[in-house]
Protein backbone atom coordinates (compact mmCIF):
# COMPACT_ATOMS: atom_id res chain seq x y z
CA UNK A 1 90.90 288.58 94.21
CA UNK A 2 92.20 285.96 96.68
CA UNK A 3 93.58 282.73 95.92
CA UNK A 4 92.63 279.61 97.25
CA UNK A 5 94.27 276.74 96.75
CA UNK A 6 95.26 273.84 98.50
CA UNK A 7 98.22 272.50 95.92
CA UNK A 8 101.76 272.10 97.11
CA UNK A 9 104.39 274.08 95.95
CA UNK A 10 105.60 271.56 93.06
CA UNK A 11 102.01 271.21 91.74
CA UNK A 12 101.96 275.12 91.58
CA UNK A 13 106.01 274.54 89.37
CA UNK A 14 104.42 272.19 87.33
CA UNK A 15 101.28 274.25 86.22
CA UNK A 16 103.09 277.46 86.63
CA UNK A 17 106.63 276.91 85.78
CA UNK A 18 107.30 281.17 84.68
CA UNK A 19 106.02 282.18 87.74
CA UNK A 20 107.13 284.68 90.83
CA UNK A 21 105.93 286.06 93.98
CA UNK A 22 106.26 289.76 95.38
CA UNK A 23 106.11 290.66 98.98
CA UNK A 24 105.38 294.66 99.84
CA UNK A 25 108.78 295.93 98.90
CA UNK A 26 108.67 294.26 95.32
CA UNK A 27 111.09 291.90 96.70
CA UNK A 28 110.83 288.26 94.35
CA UNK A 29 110.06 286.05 97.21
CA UNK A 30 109.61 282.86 95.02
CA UNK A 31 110.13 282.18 91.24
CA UNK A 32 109.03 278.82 89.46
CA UNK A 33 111.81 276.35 88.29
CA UNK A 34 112.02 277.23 84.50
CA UNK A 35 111.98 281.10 85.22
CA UNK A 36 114.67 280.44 88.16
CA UNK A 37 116.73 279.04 84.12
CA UNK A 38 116.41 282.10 82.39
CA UNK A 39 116.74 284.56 85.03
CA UNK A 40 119.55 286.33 87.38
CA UNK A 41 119.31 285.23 90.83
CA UNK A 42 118.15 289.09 91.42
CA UNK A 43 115.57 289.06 94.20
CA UNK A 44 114.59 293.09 93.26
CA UNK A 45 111.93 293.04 90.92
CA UNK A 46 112.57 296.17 89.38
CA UNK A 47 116.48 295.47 89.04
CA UNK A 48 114.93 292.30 87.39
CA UNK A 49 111.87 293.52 84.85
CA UNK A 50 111.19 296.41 83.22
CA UNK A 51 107.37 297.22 82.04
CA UNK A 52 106.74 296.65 77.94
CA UNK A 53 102.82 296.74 78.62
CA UNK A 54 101.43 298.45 80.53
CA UNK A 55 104.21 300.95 79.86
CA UNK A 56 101.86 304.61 81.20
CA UNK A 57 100.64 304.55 84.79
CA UNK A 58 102.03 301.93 86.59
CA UNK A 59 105.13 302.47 88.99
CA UNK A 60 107.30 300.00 91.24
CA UNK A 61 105.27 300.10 93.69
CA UNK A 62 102.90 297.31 95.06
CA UNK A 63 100.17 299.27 94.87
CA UNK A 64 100.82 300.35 91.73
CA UNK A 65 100.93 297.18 90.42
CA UNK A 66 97.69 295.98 92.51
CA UNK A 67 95.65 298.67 90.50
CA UNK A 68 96.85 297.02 87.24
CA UNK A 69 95.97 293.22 88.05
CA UNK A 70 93.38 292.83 85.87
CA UNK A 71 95.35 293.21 83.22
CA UNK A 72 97.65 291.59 80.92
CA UNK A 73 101.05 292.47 81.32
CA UNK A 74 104.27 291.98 79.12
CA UNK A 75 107.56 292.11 81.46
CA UNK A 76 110.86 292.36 79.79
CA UNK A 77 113.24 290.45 81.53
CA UNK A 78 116.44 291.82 82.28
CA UNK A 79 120.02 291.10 83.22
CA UNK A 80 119.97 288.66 79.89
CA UNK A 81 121.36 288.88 76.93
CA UNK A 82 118.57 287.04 75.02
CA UNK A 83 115.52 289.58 75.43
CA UNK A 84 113.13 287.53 76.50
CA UNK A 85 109.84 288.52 77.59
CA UNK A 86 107.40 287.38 79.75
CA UNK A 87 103.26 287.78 79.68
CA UNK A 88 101.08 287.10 82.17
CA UNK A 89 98.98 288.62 84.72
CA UNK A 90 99.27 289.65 88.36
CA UNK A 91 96.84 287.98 91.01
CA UNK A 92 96.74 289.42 94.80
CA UNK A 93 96.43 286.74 97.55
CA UNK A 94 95.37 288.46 100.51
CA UNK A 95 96.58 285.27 102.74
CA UNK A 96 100.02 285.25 102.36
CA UNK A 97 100.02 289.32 101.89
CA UNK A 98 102.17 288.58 98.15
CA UNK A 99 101.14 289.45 94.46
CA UNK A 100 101.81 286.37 92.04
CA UNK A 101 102.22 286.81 88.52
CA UNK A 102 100.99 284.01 86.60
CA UNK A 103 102.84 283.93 82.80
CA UNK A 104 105.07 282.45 80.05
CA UNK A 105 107.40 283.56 78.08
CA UNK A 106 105.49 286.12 75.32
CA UNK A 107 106.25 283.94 72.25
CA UNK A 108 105.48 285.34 68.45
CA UNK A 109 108.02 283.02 66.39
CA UNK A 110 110.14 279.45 66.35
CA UNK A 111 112.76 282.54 66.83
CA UNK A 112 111.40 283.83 70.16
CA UNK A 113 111.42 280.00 71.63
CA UNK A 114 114.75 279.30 70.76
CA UNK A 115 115.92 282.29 72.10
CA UNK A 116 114.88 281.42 75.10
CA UNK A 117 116.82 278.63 75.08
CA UNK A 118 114.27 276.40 76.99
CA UNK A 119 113.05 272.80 76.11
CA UNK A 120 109.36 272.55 75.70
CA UNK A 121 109.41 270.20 78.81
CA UNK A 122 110.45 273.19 80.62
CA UNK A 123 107.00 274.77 79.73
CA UNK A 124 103.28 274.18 81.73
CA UNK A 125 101.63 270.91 81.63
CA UNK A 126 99.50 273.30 78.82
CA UNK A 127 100.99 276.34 77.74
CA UNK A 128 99.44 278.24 74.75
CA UNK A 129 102.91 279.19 73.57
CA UNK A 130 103.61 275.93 72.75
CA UNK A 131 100.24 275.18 71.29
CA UNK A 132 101.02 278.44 68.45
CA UNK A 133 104.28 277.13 67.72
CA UNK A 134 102.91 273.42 66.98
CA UNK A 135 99.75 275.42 64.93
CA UNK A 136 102.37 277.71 63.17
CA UNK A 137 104.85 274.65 62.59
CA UNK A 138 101.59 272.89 61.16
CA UNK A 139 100.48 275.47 58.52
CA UNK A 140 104.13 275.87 57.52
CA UNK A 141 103.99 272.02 56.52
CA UNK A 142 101.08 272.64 55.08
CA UNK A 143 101.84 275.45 53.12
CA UNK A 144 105.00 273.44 52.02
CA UNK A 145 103.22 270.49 50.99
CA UNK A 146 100.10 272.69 48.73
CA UNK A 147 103.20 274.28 47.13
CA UNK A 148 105.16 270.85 46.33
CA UNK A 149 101.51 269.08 45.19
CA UNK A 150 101.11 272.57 42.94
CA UNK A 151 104.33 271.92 41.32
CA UNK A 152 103.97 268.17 41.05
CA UNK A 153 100.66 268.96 39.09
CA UNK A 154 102.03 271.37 36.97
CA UNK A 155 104.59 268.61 35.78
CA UNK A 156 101.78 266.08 35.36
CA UNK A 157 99.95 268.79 33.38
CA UNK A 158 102.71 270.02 31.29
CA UNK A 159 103.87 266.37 30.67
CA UNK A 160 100.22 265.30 29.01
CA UNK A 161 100.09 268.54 27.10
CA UNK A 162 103.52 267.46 25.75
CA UNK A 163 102.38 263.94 25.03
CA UNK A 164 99.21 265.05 23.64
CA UNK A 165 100.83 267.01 21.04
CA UNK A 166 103.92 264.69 20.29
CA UNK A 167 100.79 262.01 19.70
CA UNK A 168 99.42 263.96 16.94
């Protein structure tokens, strides 16, 4: 797969703020701003990730990693305290000779994102990470409300039962 694409570098930051680029000897030739905040200024990409997924068959090697870009891959970042890890995908551009990987921080949890200690403004102009936390955070609130309306109409309930027989 080659990329094409015409955007400047900051366009590429602002759609692609997680992301790095590898010349031949795994060397990190480029990072995006927000991973540049959560990561060592380590330009050796295996001094700098280790493999979660896919953990059997791959190496540090380029082509290694070339054989593996179709799939999704979950990098655990190291030389930081938090454990933060990173999902994404590897892309080839056969222009500029360099492997990109295209990702986010892999986020399950509230827990996860503030462990990462990043602002959401420090995320892509869309980042599905974001979107599950504001679905999770919405189901909570809804869960929370069902629950308090329950209880409110088991008061109402209990109170006209009471009445009712207090009545007669």
């Amino acid at each position: 797969m080659t990329l094409n694409y015409s955007l400047g570098t900051q366009h590429l930051e602002n759609l692609f703020p997680f992301f790095f680029a590898l010349d031949r000897n795994l060397q990190i030739v480029k990072k995006g701003i927000s991973l540049k905040k959560i990561s060592a200024n380590e330009s050796s990409f295996k001094n700098q990730f280790s493999y979660q997924r896919p953990f059997f068959g791959i190496t540090y090697e380029f082509d290694s990693i070339l054989k593996f870009q179709g799939q999704v891959f979950v990098l655990n970042l190291l030389g930081n305290d938090k454990k933060i890890r990173i999902k994404g995908q590897f892309v080839f551009d056969e222009i500029s000779d360099l492997l990109y990987f295209w990702g986010s921080p892999y986020i399950n949890s509230e827990k996860d994102f503030e462990n990462t200690g990043l602002q959401i403004k420090d995320y892509a102009i869309f980042d599905w990470n974001i979107s599950f936390l504001q679905v999770n955070k919405s189901l909570e609130l809804e869960r929370e409300d069902k629950t308090k309306l329950k209880y409110q109409f088991e008061k109402q309930k209990n109170f006209r039962r009471l009445s009712i027989c207090n009545c007669r």
